[in-house]
PDB file of N, CA and C in Angstrom:
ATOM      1  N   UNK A   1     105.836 102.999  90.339  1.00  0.00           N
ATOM      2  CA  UNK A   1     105.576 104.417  90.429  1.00  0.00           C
ATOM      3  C   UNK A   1     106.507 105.095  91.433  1.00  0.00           C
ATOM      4  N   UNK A   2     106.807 104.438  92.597  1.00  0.00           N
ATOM      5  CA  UNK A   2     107.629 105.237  93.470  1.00  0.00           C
ATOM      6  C   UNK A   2     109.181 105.704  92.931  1.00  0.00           C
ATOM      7  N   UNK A   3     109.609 104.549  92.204  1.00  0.00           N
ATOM      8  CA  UNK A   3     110.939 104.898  91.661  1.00  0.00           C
ATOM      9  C   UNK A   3     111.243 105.902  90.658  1.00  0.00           C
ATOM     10  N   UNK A   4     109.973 106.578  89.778  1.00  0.00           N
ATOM     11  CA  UNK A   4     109.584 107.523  88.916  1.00  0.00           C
ATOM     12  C   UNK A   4     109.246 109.110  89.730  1.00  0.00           C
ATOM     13  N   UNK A   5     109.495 108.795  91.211  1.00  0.00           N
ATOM     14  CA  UNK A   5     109.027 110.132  91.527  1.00  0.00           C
ATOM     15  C   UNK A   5     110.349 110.778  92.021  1.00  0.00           C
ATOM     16  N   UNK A   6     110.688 111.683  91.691  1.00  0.00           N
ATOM     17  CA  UNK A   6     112.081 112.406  92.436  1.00  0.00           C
ATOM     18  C   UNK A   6     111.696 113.257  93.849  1.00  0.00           C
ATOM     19  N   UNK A   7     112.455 113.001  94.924  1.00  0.00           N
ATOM     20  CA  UNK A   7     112.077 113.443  95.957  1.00  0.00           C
ATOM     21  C   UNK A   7     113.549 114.926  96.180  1.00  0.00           C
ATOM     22  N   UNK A   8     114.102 114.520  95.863  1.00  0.00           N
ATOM     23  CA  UNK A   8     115.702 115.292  96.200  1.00  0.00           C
ATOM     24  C   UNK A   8     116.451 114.735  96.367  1.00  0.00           C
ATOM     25  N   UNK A   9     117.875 115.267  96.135  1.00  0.00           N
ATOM     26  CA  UNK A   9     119.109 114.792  96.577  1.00  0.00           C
ATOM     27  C   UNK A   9     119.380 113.606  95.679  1.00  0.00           C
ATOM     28  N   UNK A  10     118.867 113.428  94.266  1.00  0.00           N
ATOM     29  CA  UNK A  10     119.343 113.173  93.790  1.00  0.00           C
ATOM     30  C   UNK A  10     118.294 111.377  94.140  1.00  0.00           C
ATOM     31  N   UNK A  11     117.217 111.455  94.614  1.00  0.00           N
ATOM     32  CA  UNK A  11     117.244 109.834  95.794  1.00  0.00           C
ATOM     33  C   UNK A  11     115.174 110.124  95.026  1.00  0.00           C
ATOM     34  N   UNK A  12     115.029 108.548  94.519  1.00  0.00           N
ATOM     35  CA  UNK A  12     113.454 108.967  94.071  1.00  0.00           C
ATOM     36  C   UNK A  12     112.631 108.137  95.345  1.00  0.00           C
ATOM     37  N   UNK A  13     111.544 108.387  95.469  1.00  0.00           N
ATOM     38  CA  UNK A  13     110.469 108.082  96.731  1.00  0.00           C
ATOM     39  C   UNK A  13     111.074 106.887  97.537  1.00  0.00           C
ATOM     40  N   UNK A  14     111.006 105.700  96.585  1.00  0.00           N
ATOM     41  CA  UNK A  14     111.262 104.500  97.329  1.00  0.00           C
ATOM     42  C   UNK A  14     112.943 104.658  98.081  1.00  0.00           C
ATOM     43  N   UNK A  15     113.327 104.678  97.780  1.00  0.00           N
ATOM     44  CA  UNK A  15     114.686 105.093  98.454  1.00  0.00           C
ATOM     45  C   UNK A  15     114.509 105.785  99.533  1.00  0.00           C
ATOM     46  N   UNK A  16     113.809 107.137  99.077  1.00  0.00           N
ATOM     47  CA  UNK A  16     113.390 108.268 100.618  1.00  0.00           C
ATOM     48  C   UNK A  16     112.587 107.518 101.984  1.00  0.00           C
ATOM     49  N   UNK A  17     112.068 106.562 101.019  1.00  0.00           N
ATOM     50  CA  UNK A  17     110.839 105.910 101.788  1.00  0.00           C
ATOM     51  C   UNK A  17     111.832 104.659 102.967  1.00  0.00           C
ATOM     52  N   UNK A  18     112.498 103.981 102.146  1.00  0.00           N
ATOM     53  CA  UNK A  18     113.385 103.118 103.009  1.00  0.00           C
ATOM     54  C   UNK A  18     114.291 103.766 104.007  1.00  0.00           C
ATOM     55  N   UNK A  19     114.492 104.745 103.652  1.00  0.00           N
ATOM     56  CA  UNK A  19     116.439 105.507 104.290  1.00  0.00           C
ATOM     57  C   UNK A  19     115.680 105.918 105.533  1.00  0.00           C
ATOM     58  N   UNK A  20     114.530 107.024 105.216  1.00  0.00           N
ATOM     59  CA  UNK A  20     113.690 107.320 106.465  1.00  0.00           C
ATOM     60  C   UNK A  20     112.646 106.731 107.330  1.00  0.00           C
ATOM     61  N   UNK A  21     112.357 105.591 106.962  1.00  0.00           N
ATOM     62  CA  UNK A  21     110.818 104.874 107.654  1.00  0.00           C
ATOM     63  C   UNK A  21     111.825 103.445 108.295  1.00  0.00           C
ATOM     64  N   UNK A  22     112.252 103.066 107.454  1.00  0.00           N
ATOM     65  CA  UNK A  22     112.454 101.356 107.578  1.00  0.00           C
ATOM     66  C   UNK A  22     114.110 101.456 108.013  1.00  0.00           C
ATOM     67  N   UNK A  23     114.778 102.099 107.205  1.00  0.00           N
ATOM     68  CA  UNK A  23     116.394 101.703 107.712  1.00  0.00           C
ATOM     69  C   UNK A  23     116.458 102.585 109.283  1.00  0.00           C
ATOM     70  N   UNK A  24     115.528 103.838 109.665  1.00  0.00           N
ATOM     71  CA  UNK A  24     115.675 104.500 110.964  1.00  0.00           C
ATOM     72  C   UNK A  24     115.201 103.527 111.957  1.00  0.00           C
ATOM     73  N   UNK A  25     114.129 102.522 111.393  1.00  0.00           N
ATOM     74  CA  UNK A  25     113.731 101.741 112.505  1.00  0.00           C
ATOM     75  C   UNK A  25     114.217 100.540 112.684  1.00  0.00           C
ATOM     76  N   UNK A  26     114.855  99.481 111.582  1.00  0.00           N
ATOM     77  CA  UNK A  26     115.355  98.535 111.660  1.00  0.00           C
ATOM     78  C   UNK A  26     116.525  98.805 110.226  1.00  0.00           C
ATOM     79  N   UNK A  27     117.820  99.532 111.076  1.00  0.00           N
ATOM     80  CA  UNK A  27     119.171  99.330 110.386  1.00  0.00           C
ATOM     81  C   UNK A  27     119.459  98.591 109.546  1.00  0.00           C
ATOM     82  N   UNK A  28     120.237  98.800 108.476  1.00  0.00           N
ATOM     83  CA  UNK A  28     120.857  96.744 107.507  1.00  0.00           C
ATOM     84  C   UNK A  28     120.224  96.502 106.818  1.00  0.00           C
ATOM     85  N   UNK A  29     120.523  95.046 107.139  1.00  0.00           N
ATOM     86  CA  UNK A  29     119.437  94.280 105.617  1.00  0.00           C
ATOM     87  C   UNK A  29     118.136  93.974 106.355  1.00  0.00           C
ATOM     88  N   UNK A  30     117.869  94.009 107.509  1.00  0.00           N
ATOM     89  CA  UNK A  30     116.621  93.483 108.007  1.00  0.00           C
ATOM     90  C   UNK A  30     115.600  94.790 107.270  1.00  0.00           C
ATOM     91  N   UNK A  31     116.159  95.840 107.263  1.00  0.00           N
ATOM     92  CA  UNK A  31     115.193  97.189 107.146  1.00  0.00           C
ATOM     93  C   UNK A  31     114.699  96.934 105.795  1.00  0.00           C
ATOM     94  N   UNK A  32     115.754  96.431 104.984  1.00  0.00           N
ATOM     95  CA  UNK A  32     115.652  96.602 103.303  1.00  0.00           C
ATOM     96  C   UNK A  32     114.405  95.262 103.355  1.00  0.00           C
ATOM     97  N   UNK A  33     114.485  94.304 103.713  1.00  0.00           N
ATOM     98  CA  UNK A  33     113.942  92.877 103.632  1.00  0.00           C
ATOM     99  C   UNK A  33     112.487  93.346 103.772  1.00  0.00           C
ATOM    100  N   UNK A  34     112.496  94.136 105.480  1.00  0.00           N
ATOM    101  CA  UNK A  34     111.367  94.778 105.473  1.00  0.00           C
ATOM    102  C   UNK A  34     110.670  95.311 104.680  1.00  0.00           C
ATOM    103  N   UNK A  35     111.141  96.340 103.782  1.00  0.00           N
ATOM    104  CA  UNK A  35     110.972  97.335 102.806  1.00  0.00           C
ATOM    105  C   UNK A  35     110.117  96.153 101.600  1.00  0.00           C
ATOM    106  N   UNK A  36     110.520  95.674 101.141  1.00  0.00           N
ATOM    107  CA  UNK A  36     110.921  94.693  99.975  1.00  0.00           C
ATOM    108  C   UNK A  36     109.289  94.059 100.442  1.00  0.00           C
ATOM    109  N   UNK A  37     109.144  93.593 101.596  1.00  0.00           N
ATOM    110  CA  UNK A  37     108.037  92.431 102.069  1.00  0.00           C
ATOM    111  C   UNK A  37     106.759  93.313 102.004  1.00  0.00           C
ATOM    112  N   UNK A  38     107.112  94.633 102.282  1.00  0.00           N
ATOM    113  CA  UNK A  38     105.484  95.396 102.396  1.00  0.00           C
ATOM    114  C   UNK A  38     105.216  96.297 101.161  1.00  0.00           C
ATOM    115  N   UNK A  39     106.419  96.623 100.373  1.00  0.00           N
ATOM    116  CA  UNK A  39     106.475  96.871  99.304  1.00  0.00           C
ATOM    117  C   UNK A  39     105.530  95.748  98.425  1.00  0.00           C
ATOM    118  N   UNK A  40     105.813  94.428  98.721  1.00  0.00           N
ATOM    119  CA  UNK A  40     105.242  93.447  97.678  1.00  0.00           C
ATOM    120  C   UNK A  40     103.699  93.058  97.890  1.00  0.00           C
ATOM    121  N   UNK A  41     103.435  93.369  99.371  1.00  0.00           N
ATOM    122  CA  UNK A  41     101.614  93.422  99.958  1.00  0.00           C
ATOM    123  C   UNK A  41     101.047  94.314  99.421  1.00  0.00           C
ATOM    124  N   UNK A  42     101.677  95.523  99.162  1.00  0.00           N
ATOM    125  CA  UNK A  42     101.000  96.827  98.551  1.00  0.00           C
ATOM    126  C   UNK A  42     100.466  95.999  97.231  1.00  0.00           C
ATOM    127  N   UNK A  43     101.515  95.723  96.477  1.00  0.00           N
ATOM    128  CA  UNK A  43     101.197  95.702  94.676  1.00  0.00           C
ATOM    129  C   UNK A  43     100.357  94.431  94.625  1.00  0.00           C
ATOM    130  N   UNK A  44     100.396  93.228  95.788  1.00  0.00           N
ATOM    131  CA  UNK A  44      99.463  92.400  95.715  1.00  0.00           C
ATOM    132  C   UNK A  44      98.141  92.807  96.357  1.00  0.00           C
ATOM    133  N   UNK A  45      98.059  93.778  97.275  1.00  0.00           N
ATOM    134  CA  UNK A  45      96.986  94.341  97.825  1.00  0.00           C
ATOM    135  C   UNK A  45      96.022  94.840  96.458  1.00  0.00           C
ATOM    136  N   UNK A  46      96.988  95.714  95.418  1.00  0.00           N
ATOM    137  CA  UNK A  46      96.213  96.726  94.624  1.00  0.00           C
ATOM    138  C   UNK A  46      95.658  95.442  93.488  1.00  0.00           C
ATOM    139  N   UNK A  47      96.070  93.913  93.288  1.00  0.00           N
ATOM    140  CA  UNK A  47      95.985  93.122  92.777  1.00  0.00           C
ATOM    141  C   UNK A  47      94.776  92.378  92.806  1.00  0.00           C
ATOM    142  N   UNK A  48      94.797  92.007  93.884  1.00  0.00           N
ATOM    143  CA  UNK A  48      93.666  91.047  94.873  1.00  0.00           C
ATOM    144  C   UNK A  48      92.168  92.434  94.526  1.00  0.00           C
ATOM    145  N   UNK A  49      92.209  93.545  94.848  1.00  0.00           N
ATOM    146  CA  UNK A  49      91.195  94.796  95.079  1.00  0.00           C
ATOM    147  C   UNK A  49      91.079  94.408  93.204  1.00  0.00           C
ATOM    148  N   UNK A  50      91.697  94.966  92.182  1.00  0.00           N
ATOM    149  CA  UNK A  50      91.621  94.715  91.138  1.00  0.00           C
ATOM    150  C   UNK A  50      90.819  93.491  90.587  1.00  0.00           C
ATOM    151  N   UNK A  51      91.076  92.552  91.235  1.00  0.00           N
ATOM    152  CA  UNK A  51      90.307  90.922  90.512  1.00  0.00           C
ATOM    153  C   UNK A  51      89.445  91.152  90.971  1.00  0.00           C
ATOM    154  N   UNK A  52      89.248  91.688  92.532  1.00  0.00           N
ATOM    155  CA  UNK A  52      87.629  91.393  92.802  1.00  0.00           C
ATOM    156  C   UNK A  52      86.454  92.112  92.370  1.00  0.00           C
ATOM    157  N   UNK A  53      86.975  93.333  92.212  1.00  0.00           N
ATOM    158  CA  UNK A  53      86.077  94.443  90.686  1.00  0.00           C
ATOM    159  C   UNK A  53      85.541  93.971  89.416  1.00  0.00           C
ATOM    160  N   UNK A  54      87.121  92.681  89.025  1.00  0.00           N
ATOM    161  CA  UNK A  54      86.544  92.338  87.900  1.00  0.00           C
ATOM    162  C   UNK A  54      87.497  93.185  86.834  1.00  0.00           C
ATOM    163  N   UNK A  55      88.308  93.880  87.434  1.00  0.00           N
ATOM    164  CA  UNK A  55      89.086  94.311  86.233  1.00  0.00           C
ATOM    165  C   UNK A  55      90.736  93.963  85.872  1.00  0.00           C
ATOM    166  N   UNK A  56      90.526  93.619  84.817  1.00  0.00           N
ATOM    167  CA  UNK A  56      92.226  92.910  84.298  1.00  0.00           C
ATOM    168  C   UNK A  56      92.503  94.008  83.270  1.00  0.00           C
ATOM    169  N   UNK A  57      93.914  93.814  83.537  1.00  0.00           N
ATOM    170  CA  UNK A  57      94.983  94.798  83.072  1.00  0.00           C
ATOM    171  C   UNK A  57      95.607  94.047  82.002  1.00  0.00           C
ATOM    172  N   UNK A  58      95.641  94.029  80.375  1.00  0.00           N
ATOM    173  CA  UNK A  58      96.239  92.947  79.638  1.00  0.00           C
ATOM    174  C   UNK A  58      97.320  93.876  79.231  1.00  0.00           C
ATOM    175  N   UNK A  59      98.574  92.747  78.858  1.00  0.00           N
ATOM    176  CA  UNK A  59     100.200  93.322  78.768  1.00  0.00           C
ATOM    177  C   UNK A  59     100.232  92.701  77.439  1.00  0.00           C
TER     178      UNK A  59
END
């Protein structure tokens, strides 16, 4: 969803989200790595909350 949202400049959320939160606080690749690691807790966060409801998503 973040990559579907246009923020400006041409740059959609996740991008806005890295350039300003994560690359201002840790420069490089450490910022992106960062990005990438809590990016992936989120979608397993919304995962883990999902099973324990009891609800599956079939593809």
């Amino acid at each position: 969803m973040l990559f579907t949202i246009p923020v400006g400049n041409g740059e959609n959320s996740a991008e806005w989200i890295n350039r300003t939160i994560f690359q201002a606080v840790f420069p490089g690749p450490f910022g992106s790595l960062l990005f990438a690691l809590i990016y992936m807790m989120v979608c397993w966060t919304v995962g883990k909350i999902l099973d324990m409801k009891k609800i599956y998503i079939r593809v």
